[in-house]
Protein backbone atom coordinates (compact mmCIF):
# COMPACT_ATOMS: atom_id res chain seq x y z
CA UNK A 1 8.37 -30.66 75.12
CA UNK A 2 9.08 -33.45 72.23
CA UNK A 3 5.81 -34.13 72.35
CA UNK A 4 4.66 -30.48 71.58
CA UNK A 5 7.48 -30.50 68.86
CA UNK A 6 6.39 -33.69 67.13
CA UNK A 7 3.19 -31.94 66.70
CA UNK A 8 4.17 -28.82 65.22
CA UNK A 9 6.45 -30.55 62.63
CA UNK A 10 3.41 -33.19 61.93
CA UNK A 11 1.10 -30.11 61.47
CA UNK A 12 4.31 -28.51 59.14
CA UNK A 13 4.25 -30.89 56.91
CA UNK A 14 0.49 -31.43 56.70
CA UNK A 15 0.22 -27.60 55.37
CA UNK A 16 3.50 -28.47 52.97
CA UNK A 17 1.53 -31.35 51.70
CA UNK A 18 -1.27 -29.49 51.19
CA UNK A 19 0.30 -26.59 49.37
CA UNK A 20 2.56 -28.82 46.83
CA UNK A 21 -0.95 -30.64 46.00
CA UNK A 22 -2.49 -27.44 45.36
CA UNK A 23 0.39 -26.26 43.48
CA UNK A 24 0.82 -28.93 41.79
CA UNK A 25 -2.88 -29.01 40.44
CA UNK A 26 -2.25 -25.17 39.38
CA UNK A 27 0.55 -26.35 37.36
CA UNK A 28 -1.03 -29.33 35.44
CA UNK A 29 -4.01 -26.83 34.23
CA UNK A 30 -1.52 -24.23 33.27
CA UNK A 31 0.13 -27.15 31.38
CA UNK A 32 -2.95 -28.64 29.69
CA UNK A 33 -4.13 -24.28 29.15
CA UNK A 34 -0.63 -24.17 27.20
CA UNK A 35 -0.82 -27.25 25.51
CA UNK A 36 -4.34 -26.16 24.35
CA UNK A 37 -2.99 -23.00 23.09
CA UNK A 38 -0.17 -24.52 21.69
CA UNK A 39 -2.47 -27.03 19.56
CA UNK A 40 -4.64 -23.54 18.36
CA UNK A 41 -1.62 -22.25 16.83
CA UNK A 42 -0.65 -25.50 15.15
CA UNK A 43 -4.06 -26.11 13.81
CA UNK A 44 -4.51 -22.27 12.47
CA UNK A 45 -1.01 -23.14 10.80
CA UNK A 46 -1.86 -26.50 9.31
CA UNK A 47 -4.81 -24.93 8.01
CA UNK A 48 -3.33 -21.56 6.20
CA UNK A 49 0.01 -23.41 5.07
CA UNK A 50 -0.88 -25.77 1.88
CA UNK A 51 -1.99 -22.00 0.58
CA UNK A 52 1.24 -20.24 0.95
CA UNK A 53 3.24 -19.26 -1.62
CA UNK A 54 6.47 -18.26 -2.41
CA UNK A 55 7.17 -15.46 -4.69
CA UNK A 56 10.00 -14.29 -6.66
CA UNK A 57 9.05 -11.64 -9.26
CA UNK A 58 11.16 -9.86 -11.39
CA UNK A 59 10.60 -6.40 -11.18
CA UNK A 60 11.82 -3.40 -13.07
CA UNK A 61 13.37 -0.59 -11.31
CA UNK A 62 14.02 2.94 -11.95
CA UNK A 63 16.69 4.43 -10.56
CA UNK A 64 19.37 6.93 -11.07
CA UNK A 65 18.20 7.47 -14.86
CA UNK A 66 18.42 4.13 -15.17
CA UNK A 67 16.30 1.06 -15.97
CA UNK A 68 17.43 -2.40 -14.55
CA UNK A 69 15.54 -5.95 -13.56
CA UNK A 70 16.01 -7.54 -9.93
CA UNK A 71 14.76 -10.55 -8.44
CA UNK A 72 12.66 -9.93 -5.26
CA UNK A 73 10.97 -12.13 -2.95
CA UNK A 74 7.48 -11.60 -1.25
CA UNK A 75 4.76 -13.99 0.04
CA UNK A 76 1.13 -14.89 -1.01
CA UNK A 77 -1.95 -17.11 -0.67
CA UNK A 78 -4.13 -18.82 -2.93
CA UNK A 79 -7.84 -17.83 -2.22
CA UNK A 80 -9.43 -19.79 -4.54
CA UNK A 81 -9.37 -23.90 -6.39
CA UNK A 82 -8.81 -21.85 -9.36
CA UNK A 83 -5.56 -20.31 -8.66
CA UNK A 84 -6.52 -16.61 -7.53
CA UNK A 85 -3.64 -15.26 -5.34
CA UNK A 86 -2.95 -12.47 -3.20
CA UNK A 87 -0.16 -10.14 -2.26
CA UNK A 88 1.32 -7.04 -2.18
CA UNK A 89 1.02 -4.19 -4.83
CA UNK A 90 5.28 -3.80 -3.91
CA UNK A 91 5.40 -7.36 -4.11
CA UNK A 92 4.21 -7.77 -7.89
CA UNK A 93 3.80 -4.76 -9.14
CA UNK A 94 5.51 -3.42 -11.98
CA UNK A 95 6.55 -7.04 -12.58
CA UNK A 96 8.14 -8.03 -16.19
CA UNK A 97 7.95 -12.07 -15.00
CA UNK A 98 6.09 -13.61 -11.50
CA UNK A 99 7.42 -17.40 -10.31
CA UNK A 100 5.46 -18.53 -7.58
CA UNK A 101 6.59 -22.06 -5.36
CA UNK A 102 3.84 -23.85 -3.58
CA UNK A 103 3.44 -25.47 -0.64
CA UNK A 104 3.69 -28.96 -2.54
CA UNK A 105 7.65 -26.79 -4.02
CA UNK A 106 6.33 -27.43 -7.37
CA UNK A 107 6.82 -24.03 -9.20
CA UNK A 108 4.50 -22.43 -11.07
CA UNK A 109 4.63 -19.04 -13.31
CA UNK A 110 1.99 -16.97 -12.67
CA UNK A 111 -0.01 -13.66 -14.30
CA UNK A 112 -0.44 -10.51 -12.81
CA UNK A 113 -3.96 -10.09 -12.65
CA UNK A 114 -4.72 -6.81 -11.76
CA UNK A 115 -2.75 -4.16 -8.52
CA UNK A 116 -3.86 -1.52 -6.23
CA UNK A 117 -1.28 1.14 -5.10
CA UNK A 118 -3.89 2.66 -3.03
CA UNK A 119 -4.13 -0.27 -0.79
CA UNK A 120 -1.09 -2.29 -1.70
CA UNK A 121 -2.87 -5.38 -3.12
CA UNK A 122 -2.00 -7.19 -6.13
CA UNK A 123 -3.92 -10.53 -7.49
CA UNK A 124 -1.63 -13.36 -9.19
CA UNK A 125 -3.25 -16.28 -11.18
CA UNK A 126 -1.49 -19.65 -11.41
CA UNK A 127 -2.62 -21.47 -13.61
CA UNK A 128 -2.01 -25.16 -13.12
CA UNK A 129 -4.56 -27.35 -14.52
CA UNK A 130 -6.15 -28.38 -11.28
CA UNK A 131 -7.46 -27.45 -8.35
CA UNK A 132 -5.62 -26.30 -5.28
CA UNK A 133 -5.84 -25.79 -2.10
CA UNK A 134 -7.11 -22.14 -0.57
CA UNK A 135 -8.05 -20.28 2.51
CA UNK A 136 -10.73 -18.41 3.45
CA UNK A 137 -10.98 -14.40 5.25
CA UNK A 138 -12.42 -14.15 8.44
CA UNK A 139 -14.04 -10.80 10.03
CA UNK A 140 -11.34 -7.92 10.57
CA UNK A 141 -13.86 -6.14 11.94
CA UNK A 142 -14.69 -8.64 15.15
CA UNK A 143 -10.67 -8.41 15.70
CA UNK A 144 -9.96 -7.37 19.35
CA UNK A 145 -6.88 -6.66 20.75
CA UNK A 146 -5.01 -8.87 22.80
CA UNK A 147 -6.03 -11.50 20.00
CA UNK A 148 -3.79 -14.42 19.29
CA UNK A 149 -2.17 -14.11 15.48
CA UNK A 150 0.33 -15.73 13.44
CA UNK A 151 2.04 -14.41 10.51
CA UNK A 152 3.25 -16.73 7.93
CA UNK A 153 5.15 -16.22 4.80
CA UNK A 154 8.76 -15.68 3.74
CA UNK A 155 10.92 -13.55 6.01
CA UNK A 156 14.05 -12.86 4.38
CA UNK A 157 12.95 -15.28 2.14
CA UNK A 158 12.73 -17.90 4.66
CA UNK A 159 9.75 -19.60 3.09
CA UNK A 160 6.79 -20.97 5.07
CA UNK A 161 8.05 -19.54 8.43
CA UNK A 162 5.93 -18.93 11.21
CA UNK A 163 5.42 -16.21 14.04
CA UNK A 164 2.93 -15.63 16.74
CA UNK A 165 2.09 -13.06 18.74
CA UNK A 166 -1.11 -11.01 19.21
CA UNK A 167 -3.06 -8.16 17.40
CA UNK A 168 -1.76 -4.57 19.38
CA UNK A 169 -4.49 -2.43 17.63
CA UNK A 170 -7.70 -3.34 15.40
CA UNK A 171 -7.46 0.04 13.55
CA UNK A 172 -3.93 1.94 13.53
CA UNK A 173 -4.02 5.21 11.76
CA UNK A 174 -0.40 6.38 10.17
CA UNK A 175 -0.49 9.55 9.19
CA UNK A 176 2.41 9.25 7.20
CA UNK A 177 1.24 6.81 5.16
CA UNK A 178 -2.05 9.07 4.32
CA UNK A 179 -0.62 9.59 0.89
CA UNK A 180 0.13 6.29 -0.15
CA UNK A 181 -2.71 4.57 1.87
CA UNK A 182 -5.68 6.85 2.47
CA UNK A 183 -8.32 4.25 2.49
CA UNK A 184 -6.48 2.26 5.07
CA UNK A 185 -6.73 1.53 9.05
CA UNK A 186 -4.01 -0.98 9.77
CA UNK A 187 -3.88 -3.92 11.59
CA UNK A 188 -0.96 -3.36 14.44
CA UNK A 189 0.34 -6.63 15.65
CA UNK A 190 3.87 -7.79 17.23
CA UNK A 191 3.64 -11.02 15.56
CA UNK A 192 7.18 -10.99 13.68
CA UNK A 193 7.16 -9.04 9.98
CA UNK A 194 10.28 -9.05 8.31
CA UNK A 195 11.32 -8.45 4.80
CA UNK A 196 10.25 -11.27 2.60
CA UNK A 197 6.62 -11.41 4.45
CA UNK A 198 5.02 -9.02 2.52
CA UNK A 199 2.06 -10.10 0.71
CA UNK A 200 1.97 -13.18 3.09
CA UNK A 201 -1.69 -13.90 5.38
CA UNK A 202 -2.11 -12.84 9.32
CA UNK A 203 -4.35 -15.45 10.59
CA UNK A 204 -6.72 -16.33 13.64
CA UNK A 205 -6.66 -19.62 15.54
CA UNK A 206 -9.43 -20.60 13.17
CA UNK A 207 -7.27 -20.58 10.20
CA UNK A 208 -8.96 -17.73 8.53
CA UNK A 209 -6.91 -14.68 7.15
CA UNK A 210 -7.93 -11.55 8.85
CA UNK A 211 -4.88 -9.60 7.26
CA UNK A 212 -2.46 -8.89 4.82
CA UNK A 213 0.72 -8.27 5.74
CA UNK A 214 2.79 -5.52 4.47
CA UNK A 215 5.48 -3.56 6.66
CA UNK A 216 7.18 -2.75 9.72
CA UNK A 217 7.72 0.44 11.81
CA UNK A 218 11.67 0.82 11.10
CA UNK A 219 13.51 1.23 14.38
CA UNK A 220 11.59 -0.82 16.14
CA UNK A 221 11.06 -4.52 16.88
CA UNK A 222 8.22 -6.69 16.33
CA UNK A 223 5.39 -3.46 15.45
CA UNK A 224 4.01 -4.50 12.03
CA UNK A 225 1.22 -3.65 10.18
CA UNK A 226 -1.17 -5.69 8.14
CA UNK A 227 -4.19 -4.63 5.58
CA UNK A 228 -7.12 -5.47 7.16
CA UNK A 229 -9.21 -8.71 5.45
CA UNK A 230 -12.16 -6.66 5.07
CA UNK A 231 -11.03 -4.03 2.83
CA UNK A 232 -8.60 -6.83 1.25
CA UNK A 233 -12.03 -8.64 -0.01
CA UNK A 234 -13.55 -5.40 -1.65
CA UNK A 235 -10.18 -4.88 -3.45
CA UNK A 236 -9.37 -8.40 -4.44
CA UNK A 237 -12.98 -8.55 -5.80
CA UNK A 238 -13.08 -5.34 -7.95
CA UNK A 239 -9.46 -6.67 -9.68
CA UNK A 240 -10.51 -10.00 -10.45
CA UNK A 241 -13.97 -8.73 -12.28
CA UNK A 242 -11.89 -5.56 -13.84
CA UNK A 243 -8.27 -6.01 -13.10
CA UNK A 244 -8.40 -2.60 -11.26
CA UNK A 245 -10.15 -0.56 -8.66
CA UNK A 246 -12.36 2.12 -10.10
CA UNK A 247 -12.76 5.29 -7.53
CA UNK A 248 -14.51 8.51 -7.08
CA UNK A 249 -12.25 11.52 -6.75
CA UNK A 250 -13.50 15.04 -5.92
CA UNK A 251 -9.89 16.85 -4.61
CA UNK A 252 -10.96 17.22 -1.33
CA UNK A 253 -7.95 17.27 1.60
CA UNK A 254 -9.60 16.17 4.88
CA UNK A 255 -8.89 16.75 8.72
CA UNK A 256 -10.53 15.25 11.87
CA UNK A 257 -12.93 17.68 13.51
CA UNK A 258 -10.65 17.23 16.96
CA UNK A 259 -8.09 19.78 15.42
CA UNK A 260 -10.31 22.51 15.04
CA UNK A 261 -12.74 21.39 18.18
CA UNK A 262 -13.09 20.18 21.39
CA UNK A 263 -16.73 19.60 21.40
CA UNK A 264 -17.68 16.12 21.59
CA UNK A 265 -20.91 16.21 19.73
CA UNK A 266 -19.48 17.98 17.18
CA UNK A 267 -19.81 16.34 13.47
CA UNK A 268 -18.69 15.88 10.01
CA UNK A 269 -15.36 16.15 8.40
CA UNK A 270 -12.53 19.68 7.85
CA UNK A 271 -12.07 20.63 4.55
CA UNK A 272 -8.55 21.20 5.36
CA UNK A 273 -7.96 21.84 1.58
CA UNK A 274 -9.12 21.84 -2.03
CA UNK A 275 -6.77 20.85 -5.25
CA UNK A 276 -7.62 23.34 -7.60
CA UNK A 277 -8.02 21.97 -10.62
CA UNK A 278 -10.50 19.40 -9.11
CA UNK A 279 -14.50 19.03 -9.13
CA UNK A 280 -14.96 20.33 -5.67
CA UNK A 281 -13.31 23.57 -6.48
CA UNK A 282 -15.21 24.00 -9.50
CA UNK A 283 -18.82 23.35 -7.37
CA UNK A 284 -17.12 26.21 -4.90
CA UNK A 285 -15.85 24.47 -1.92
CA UNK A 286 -13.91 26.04 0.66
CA UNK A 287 -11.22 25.05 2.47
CA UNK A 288 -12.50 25.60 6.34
CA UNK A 289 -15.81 24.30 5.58
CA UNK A 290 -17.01 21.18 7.55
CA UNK A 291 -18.33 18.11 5.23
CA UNK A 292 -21.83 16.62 7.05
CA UNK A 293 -23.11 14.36 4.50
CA UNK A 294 -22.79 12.72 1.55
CA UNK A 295 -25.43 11.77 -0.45
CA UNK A 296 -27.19 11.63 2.84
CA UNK A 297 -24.84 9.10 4.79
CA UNK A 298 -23.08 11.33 7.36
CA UNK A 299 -19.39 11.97 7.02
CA UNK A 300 -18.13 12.19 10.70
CA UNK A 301 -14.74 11.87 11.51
CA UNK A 302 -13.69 12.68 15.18
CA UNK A 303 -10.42 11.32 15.24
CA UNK A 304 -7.95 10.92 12.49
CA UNK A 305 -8.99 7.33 12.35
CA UNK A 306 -12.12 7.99 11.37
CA UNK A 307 -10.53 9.62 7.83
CA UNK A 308 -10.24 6.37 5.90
CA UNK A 309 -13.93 5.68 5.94
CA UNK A 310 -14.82 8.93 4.78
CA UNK A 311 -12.60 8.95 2.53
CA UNK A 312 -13.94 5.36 1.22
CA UNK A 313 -17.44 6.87 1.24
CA UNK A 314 -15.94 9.38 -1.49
CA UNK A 315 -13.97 6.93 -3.47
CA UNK A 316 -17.52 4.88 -3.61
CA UNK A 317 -19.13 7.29 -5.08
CA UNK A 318 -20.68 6.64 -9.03
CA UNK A 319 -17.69 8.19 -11.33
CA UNK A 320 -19.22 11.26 -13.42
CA UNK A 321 -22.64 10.60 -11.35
CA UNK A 322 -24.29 13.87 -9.67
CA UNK A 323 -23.17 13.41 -5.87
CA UNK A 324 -24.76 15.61 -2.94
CA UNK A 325 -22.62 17.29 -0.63
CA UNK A 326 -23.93 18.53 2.25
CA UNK A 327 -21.19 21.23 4.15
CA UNK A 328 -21.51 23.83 6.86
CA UNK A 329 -20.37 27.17 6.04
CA UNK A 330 -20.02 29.99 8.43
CA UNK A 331 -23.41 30.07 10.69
CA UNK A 332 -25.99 27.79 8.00
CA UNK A 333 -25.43 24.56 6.44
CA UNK A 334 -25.64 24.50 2.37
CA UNK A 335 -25.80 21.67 -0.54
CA UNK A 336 -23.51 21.40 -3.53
CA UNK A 337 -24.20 18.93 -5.80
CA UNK A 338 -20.46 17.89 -7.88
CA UNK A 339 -19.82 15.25 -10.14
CA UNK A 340 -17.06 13.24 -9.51
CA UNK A 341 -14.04 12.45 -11.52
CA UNK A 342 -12.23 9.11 -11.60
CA UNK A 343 -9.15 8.76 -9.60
CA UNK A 344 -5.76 9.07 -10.93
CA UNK A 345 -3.17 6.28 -10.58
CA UNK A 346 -0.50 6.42 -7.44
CA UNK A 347 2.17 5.75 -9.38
CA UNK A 348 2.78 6.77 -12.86
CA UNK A 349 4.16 4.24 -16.05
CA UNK A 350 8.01 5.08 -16.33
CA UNK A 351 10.53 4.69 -19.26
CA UNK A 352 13.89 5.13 -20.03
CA UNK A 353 15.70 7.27 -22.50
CA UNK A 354 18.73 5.46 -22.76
CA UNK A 355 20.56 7.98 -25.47
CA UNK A 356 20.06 11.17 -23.42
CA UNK A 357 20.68 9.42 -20.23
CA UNK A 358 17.54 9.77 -18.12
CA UNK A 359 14.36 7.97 -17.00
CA UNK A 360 10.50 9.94 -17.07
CA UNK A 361 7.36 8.91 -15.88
CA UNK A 362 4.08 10.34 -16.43
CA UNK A 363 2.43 13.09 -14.10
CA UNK A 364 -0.32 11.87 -11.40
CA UNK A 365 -2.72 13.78 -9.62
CA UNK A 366 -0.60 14.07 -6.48
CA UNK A 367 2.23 15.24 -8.56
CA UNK A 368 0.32 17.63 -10.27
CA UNK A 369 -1.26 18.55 -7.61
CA UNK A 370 2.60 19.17 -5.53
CA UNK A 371 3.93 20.65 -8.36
CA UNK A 372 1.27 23.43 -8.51
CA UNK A 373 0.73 22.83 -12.40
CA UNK A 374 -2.39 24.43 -14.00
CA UNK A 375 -2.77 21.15 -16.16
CA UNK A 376 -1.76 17.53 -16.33
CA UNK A 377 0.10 18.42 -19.41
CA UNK A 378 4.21 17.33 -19.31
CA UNK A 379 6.07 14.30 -17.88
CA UNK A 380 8.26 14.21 -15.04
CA UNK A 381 11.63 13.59 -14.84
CA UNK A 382 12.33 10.67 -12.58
CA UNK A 383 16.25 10.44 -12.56
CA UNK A 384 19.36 11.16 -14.40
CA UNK A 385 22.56 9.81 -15.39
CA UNK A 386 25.34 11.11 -13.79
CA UNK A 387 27.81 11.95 -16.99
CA UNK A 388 24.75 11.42 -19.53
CA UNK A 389 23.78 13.98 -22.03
CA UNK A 390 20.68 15.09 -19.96
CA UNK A 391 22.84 15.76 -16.88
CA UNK A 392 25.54 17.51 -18.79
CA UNK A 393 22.60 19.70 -20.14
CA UNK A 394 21.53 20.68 -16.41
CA UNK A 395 18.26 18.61 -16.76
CA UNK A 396 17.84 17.26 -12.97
CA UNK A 397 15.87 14.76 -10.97
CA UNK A 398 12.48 16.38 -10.34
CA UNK A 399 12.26 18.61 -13.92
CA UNK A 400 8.76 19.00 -15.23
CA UNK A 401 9.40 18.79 -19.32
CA UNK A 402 6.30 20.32 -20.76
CA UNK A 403 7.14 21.37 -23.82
CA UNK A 404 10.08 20.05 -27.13
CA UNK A 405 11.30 22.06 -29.65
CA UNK A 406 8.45 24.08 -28.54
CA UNK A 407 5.75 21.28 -28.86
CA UNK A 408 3.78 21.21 -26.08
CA UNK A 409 4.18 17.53 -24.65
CA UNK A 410 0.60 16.13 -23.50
CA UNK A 411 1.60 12.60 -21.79
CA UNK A 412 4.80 10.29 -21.96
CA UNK A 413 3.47 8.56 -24.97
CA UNK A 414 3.72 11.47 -26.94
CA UNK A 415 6.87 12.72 -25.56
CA UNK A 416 8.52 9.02 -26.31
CA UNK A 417 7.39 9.68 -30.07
CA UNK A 418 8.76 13.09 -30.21
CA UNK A 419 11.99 11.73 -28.63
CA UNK A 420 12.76 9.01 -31.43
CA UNK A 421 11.70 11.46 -34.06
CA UNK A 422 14.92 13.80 -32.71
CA UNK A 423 17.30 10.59 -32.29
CA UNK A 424 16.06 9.28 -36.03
CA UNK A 425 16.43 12.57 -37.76
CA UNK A 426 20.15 13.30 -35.88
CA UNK A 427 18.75 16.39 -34.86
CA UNK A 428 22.10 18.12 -33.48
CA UNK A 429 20.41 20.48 -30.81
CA UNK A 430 17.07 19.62 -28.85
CA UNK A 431 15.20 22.55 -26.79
CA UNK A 432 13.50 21.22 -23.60
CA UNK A 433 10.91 23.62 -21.87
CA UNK A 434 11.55 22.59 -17.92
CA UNK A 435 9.79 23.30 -14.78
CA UNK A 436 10.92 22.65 -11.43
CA UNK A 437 8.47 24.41 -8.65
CA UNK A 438 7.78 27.86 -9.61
CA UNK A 439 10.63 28.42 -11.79
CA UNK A 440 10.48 27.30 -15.18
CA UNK A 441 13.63 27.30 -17.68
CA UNK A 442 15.02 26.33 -20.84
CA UNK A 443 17.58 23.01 -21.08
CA UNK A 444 19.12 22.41 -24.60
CA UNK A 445 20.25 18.74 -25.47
CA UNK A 446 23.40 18.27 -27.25
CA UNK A 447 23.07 15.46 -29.07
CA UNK A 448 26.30 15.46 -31.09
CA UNK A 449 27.69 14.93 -27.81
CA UNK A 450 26.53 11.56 -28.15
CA UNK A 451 27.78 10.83 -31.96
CA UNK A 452 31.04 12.29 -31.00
CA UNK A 453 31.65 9.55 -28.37
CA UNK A 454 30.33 6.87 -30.50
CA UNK A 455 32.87 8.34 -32.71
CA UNK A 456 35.64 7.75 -30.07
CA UNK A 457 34.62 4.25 -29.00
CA UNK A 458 34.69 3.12 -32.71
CA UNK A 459 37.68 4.23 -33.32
């Protein structure tokens, strides 16, 4: 009986022995596998880091009638020996004064070169003297998900911090950025983006940017989005040759073909709607047709993913150049040759009217387009002091002014000049012709209001 138990705890440990080697060898390759890894991400951040760069513009911002300066802080990287750097359009934009601090904390000052609203891209130059160190882009488009990332930049103005984590989706359509993006498929990853990273790289295991990063899903943790390196490139090249990015606009509102159809083979684009002051009214299209082609090049969008590159086919088009549209109307397909108008700005140049109490910024095609106006004519009234002669005269966020004194007021150039005319002459009484929606309404400006309590403070 001993004898039979000797042998059963012999064979026991033989299979015990057995196992821990095994185990053992499973463990060492998951070691060396993480230790590989591990050296990927350090490499890919050795790489990218002597090209980060700290920035601290100082922006102005409008708000409650008011104009003030702040300080923010974003992140960058140098792309070229020469100084080229890029960021976000909210990062720089609308900057009075850009300091940048490199990798090497040497700071530099640094000129805006040229921003993109559309896309939220801005290009800094820093000009130094001598050459510096850069990255290059990779290929957003071989991005797969599951991909190993790392974003780098300034969270919370943390500078050169590091995060890792992996790209969620290659091409992440937000609807609710449509206005403010339309040319844009995001980058989805769950590396971490916090405030402070904007404008700073995403970047592969080879070192090579394959996104911009810009913002965060609010609510949740660790879902950020980043402009994808191939549309960064066309961008970044069309504002260092012109300091802006020209595009074709022809008012068109577009809808994927899945919300009107089921049919899988089904193609082209919804005309979901038509602004009407735009060149595709005037050729005569239709909301409810279905876009097929342009110029030839087919204009299918399935999914509401597939809007950005139509829309990109659009905005490529040759400003003021004959353009071919080929739609499908009812039971027979048609051609309607348009030309093309250049796109209006996102955002429109502000100012403030300290005396009256109020800020105004010029009309853009969306806002034209919202506010249902029959021409581009007017400026619009971005906010109000509480207390201030404006708001005392009922003039409110939102107000269209479109005419002075019964001068018709064509942009916020003109309106400035008509403004200092009324303040230099002491002009007691000012007539404002308002519209807010479809209501428009008569505001009159005291301005003796004003002299009265310069009167009182003097005294």
């Amino acid at each position: 009986m001993f004898a039979a138990l000797h042998q059963r705890l012999r064979s026991s440990r033989g299979v015990g022995l057995t196992t821990l080697i095994l185990l053992g060898g499973y463990l060492s390759g998951c070691a060396t596998a993480g230790v590989g890894a591990q050296n990927a991400v350090i490499h890919a951040k050795n790489v990218v880091a002597p090209a980060l760069v700290h920035i601290r513009p100082v922006k102005e911002v409008y708000a409650q009638g008011k104009r003030r300066e702040v300080l923010v802080v974003g992140s960058g990287f140098i792309i070229s020996a020469d100084g080229y750097v890029v960021t976000n359009e909210h990062v720089a934009g609308e900057s009075k004064y850009v300091r940048c601090v490199l990798s090497s904390k040497e700071e530099v000052d640094a000129e805006v070169i040229g921003v993109d609203p559309y896309t939220d891209l801005a290009v800094l130059k820093l000009n130094v003297g001598y050459d510096l160190p850069f990255v290059r882009f990779g290929d957003s488009n071989k991005l797969e998900a599951g991909q190993t990332v790392i974003a780098m930049g300034s969270p919370h103005g943390l500078s050169r911090s590091v995060s890792k984590g992996i790209v969620s989706v290659t091409e992440r359509h937000l609807p609710d950025q449509a206005g403010n993006a339309p040319f844009t498929n995001w980058v989805q990853t769950d590396a971490a983006i916090n405030p402070g990273n904007s404008g700073g790289p995403l970047v592969n295991l080879r070192g090579n940017v394959i996104g911009v990063n810009s913002m965060v899903l609010r609510g949740a943790e660790n879902v950020g989005f980043a402009i994808p390196s191939n549309l960064v490139r066309e961008v970044v090249d069309a504002l260092i040759a012109d300091g802006r990015v020209r595009r074709s606009w022809a008012g068109l509102d577009l809808q994927e073909m899945l919300a009107r159809t089921d049919d899988v083979d089904a193609q082209g684009v919804i005309v979901a709607g038509v602004d009407p002051l735009s060149p595709a009214n005037e050729a005569g299209i239709l909301p409810g047709d279905i876009l097929l082609a342009l110029n030839g090049t087919p204009t299918n969008a399935r999914f509401e993913e597939d809007l950005p590159h139509v829309r990109r086919l659009i905005a490529a088009l040759p400003v003021g150049e004959p353009a071919t549209f080929r739609i499908h109307r009812g039971d027979a397909e048609q051609e309607i040759t348009l030309k093309t108008e250049e796109q209006g700005g996102l955002k429109g140049e502000q100012s403030e009217y300290v005396a009256w109490g109020f800020t105004a910024s010029e009309l853009t095609a969306d806002l034209i387009r919202r506010a249902r106006l029959d021409s581009s004519k007017g400026v619009l009234v971005s906010g109000v002091q509480v207390g201030g002669i404006a708001n005392n005269a009922g003039l409110t966020q939102g107000d269209i002014i479109l005419a002075v004194d019964n001068i018709d007021v064509v942009n916020l150039a003109q309106f400035k000049e008509l403004y200092d005319e009324r303040l230099e002459s002491g002009q007691p009484r000012v007539l404002l012709s308002v519209r807010n929606r479809a209501l428009t309404r008569y505001v009159l400006i005291l301005q003796e209001e004003d002299h009265a309590e310069g009167t009182d403070d003097e005294q």
